[in-house]
N, C-alpha and C. Protein backbone atom coordinates (compact mmCIF):
# COMPACT_ATOMS: atom_id res chain seq x y z
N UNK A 1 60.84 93.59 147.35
CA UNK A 1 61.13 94.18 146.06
C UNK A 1 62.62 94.03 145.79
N UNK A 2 63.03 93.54 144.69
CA UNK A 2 64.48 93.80 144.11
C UNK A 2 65.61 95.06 144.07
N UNK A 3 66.49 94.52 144.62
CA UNK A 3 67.20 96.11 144.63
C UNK A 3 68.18 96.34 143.27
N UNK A 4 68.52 97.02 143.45
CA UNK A 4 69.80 97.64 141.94
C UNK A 4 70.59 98.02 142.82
N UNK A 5 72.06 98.04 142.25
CA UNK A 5 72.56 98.76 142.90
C UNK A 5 73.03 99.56 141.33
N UNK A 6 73.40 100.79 141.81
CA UNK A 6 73.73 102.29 140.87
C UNK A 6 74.98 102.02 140.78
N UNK A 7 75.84 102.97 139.76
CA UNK A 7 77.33 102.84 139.72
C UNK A 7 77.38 103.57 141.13
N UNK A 8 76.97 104.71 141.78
CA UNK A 8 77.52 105.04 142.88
C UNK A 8 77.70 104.55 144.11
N UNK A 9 77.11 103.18 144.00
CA UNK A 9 77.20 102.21 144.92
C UNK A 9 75.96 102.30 146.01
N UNK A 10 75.01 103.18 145.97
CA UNK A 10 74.00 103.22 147.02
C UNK A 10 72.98 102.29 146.27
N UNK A 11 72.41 101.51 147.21
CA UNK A 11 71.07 100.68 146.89
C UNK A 11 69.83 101.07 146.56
N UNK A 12 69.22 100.87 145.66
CA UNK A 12 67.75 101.48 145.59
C UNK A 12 66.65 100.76 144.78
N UNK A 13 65.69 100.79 145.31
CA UNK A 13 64.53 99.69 144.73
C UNK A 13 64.30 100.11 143.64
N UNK A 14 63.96 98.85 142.46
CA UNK A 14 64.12 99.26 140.98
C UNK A 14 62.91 100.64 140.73
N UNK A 15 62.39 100.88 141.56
CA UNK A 15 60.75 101.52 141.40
C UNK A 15 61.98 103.38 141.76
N UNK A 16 62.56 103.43 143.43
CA UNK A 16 63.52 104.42 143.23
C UNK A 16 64.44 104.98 142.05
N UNK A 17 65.19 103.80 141.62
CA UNK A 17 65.73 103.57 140.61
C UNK A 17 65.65 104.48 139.06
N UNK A 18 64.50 104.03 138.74
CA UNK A 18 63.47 104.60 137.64
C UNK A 18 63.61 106.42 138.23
N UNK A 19 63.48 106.56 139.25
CA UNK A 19 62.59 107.78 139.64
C UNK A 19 64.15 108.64 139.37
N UNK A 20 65.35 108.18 139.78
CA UNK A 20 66.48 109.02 140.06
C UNK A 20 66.52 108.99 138.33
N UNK A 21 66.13 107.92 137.20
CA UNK A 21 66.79 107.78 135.96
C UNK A 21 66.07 108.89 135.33
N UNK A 22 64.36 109.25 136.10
CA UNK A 22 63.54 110.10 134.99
C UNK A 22 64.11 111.26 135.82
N UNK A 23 64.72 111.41 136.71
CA UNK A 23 65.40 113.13 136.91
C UNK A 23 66.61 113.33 136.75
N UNK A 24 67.36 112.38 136.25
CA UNK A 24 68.83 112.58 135.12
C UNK A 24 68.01 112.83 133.75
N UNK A 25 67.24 112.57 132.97
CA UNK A 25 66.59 112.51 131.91
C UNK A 25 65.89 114.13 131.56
N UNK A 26 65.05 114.29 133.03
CA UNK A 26 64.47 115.45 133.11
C UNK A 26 65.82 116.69 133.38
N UNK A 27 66.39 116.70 134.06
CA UNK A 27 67.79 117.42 134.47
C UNK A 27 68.42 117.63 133.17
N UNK A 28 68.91 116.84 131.98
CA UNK A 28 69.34 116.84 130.87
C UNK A 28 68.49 117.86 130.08
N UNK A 29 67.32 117.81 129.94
CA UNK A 29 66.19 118.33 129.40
C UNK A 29 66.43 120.05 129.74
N UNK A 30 66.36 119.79 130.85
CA UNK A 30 66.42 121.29 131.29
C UNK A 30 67.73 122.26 131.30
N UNK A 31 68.34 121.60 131.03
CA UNK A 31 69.90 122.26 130.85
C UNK A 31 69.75 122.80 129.48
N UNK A 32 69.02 121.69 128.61
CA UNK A 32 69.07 122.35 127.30
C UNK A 32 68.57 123.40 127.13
N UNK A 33 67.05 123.62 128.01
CA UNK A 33 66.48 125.01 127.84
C UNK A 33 67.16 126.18 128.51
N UNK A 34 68.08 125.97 129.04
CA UNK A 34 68.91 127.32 129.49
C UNK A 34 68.50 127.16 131.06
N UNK A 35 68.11 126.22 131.99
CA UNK A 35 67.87 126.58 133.29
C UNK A 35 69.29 125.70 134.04
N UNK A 36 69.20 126.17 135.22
CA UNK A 36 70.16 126.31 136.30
C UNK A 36 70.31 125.61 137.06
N UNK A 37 70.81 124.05 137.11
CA UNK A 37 70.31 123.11 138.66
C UNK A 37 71.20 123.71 139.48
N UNK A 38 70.51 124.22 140.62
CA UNK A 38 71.15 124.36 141.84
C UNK A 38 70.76 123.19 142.76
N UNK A 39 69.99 122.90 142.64
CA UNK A 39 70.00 121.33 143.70
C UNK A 39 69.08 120.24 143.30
N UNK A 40 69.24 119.20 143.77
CA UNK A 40 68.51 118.21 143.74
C UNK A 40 68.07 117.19 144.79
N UNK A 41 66.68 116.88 144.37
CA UNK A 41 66.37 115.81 146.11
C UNK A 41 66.30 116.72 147.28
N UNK A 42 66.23 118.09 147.06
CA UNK A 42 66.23 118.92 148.35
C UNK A 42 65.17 118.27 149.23
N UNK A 43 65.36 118.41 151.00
CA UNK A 43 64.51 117.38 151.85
C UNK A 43 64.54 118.79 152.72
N UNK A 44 63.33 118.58 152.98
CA UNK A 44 63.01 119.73 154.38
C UNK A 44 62.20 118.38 155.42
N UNK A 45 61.97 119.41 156.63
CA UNK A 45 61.07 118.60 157.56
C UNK A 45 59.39 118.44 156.98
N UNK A 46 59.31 119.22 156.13
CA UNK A 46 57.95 118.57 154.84
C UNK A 46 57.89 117.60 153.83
N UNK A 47 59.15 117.38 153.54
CA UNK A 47 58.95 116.72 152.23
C UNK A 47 60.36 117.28 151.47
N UNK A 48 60.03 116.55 150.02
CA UNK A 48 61.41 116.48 149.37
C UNK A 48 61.07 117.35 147.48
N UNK A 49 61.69 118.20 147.03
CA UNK A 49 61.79 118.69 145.68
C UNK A 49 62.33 117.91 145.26
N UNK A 50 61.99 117.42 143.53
CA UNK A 50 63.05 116.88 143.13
C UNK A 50 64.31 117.56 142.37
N UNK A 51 63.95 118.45 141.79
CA UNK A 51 64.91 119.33 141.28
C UNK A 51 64.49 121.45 141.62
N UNK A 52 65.64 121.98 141.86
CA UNK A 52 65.75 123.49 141.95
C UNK A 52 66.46 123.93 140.99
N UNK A 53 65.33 124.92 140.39
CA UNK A 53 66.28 125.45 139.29
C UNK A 53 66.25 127.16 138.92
N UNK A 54 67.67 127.44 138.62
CA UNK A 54 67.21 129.26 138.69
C UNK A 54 67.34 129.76 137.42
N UNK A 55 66.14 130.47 137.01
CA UNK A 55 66.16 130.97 135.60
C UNK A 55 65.76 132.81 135.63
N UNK A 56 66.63 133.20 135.67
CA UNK A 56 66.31 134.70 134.96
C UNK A 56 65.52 135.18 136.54
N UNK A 57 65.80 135.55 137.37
CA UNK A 57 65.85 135.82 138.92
C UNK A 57 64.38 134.78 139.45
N UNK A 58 64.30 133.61 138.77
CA UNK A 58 63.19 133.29 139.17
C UNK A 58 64.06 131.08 139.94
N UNK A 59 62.70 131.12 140.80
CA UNK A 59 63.20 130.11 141.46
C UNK A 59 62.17 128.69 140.89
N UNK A 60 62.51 127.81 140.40
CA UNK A 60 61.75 127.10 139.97
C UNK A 60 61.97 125.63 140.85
N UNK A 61 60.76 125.26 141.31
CA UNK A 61 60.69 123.82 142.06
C UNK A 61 60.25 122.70 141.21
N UNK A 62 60.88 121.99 140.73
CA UNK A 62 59.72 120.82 139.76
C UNK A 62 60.10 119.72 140.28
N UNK A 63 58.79 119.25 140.54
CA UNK A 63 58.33 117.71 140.59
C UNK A 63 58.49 116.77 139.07
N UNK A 64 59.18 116.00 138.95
CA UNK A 64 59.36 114.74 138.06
C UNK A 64 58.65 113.79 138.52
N UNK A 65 57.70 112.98 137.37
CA UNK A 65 56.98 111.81 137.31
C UNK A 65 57.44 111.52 136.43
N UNK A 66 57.76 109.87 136.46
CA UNK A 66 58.01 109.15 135.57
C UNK A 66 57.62 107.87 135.62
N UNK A 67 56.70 107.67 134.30
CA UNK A 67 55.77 106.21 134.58
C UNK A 67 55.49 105.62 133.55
N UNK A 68 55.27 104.42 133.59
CA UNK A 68 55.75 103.23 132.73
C UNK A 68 53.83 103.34 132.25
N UNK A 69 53.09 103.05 133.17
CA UNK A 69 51.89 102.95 132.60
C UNK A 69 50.55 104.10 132.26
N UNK A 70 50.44 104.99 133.15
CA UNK A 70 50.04 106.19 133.16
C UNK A 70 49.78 107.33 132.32
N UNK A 71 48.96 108.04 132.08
CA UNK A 71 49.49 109.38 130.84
C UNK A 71 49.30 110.55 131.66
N UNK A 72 49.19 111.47 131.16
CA UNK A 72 49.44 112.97 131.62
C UNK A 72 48.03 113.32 131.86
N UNK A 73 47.02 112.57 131.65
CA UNK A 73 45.79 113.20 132.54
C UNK A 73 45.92 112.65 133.72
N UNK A 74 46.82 111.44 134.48
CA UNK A 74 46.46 110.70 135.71
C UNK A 74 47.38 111.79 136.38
N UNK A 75 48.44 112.84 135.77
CA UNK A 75 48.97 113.80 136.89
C UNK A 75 48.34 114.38 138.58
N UNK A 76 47.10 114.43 137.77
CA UNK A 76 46.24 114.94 139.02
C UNK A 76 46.29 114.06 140.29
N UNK A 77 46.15 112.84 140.10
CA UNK A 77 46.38 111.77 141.23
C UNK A 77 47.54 111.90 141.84
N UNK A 78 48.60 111.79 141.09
CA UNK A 78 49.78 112.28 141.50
C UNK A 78 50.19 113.05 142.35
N UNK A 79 49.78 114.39 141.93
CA UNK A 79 49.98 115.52 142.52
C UNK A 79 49.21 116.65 143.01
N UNK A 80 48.40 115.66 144.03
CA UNK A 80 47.52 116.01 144.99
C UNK A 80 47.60 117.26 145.88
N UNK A 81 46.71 117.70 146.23
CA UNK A 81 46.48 118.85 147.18
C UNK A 81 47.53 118.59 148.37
N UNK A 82 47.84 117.56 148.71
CA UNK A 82 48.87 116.94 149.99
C UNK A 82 50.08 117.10 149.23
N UNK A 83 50.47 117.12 148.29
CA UNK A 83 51.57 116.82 147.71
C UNK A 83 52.35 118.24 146.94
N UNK A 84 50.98 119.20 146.70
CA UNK A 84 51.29 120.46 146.27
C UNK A 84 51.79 121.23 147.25
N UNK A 85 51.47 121.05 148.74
CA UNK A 85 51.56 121.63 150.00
C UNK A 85 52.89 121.06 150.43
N UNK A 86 53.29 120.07 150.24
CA UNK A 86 54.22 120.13 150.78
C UNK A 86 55.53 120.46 150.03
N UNK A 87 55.23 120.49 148.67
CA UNK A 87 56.13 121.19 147.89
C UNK A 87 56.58 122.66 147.80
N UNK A 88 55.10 123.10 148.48
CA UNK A 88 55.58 124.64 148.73
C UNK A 88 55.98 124.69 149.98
N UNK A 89 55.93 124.18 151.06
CA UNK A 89 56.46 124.28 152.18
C UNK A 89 57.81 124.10 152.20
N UNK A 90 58.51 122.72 151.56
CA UNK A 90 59.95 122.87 150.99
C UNK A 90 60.27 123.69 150.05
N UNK A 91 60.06 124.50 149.59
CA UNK A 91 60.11 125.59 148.94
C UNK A 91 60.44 126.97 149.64
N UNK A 92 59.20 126.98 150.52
CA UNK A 92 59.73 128.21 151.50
C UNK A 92 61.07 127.87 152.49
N UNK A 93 61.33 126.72 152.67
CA UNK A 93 62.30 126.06 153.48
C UNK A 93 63.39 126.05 153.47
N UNK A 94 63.56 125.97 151.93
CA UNK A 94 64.63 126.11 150.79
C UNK A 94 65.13 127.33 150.80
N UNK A 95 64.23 128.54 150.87
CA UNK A 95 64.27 130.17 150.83
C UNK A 95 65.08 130.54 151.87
N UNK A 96 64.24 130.00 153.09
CA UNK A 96 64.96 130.35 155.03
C UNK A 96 66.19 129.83 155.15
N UNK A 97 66.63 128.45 154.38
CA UNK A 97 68.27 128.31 153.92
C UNK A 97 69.35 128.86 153.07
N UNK A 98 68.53 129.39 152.13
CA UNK A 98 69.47 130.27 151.20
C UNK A 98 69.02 131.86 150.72
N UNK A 99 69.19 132.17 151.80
CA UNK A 99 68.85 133.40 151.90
C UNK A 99 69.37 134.39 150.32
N UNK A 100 70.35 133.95 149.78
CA UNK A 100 70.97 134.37 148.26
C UNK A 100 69.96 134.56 146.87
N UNK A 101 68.44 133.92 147.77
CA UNK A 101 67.52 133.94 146.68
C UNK A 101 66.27 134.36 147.09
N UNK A 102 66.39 135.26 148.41
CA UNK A 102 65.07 135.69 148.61
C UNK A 102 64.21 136.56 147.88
N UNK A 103 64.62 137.20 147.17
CA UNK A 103 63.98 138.16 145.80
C UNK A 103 63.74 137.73 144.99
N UNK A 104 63.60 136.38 144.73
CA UNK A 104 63.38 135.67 143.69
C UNK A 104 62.33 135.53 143.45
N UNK A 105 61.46 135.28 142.61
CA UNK A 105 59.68 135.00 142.43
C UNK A 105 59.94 133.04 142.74
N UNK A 106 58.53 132.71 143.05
CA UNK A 106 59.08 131.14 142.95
C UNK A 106 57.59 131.06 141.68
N UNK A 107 58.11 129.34 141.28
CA UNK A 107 57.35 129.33 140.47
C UNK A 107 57.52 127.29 140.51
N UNK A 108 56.45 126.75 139.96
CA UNK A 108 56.13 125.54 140.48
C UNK A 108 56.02 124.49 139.52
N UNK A 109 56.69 123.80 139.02
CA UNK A 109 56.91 123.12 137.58
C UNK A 109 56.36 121.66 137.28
N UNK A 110 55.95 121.10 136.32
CA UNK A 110 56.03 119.15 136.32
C UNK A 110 56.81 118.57 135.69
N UNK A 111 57.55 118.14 135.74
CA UNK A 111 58.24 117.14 134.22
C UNK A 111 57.61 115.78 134.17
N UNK A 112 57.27 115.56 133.23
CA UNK A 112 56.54 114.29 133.25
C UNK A 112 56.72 113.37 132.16
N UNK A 113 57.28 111.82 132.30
CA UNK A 113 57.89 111.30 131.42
C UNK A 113 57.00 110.12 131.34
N UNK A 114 56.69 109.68 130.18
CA UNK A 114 56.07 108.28 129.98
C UNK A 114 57.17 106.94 129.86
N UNK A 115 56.58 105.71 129.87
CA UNK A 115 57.47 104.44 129.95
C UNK A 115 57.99 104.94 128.21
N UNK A 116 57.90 105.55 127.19
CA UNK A 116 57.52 105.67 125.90
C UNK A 116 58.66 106.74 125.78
N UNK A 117 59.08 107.06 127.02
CA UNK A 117 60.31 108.69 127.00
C UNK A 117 59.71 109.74 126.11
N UNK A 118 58.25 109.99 126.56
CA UNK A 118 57.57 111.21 125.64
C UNK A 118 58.23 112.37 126.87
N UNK A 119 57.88 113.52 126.32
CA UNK A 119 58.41 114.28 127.52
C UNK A 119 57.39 115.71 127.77
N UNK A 120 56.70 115.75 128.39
CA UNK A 120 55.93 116.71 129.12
C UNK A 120 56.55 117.78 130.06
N UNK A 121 56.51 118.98 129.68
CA UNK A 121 57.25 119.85 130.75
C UNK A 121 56.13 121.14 130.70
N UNK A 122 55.51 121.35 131.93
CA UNK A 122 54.32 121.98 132.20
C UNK A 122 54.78 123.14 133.41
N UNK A 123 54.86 123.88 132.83
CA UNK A 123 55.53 125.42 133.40
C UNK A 123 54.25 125.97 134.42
N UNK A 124 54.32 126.20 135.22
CA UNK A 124 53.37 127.13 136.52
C UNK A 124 51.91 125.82 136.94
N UNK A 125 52.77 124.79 136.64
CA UNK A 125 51.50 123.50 136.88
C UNK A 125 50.72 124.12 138.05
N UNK A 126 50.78 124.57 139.42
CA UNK A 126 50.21 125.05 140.62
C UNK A 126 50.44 126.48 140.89
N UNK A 127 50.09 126.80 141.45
CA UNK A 127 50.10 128.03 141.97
C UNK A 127 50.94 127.84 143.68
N UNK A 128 51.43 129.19 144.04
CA UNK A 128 52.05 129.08 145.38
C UNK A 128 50.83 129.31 146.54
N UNK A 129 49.83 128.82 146.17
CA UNK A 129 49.08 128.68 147.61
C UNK A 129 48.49 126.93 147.56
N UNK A 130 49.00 126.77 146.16
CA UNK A 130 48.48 124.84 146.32
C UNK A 130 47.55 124.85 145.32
N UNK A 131 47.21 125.94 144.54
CA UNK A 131 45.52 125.76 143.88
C UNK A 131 46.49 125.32 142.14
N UNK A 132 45.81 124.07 141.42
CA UNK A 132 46.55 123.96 140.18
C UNK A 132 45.91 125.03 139.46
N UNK A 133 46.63 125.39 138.41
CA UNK A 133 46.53 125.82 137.14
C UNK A 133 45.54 125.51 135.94
């Protein structure tokens, strides 16, 4: 596969690429609504968030999709029972590191972007035991 390289100089396959562009896109989005990036790309020994965000004592984890061919019913494929689990596991992971937000409620988000830059933002997509919405 072809690489890019970014202005920041790290390498990444045009398919990565895309993925970091729809969570600058999605990240933009969410600033407008009044939420909080405290991190991004968070990585535990489960798996990886793509964005953390804190709104009004609440802790929000969202997963970004962004896809050229796809629509918003193929989410489900996406974001599988394997994939919901490990999002809450980095989630709790996230918690046992920053202890500054343990009172927080968590809550479990999608942003979802088409090749078309439509923009989907689906608030409590899962539940914190893995079961969707």
């Amino acid at each position: 596969m072809a690489k890019k390289e970014n202005i920041s100089g790290h390498r990444h396959s045009s398919h990565k690429h895309k993925g970091f562009h729809g969570e600058d896109l999605a990240c933009q989005e969410l600033i407008k609504m009044g939420l909080k990036i405290i991190e991004r790309n968070f990585k535990s020994p489960y798996g990886e968030v793509d964005i953390v965000v804190e709104h009004r004592e609440e802790l929000v984890f969202i997963e970004v999709k962004y896809w050229d061919s796809y629509n918003l019913a193929d989410l489900e494929y996406a974001i599988d029972a394997g994939k919901r689990n490990r999002i809450i596991k980095t989630s709790l992971y996230f918690l046992e590191k920053n202890k500054e937000y343990e009172n927080y409620s968590l809550r479990y988000d999608v942003f979802f972007l088409t090749g078309k830059l439509e923009k989907y933002y689906i608030k409590n997509a899962f539940e914190g035991d893995g079961t969707p919405l």
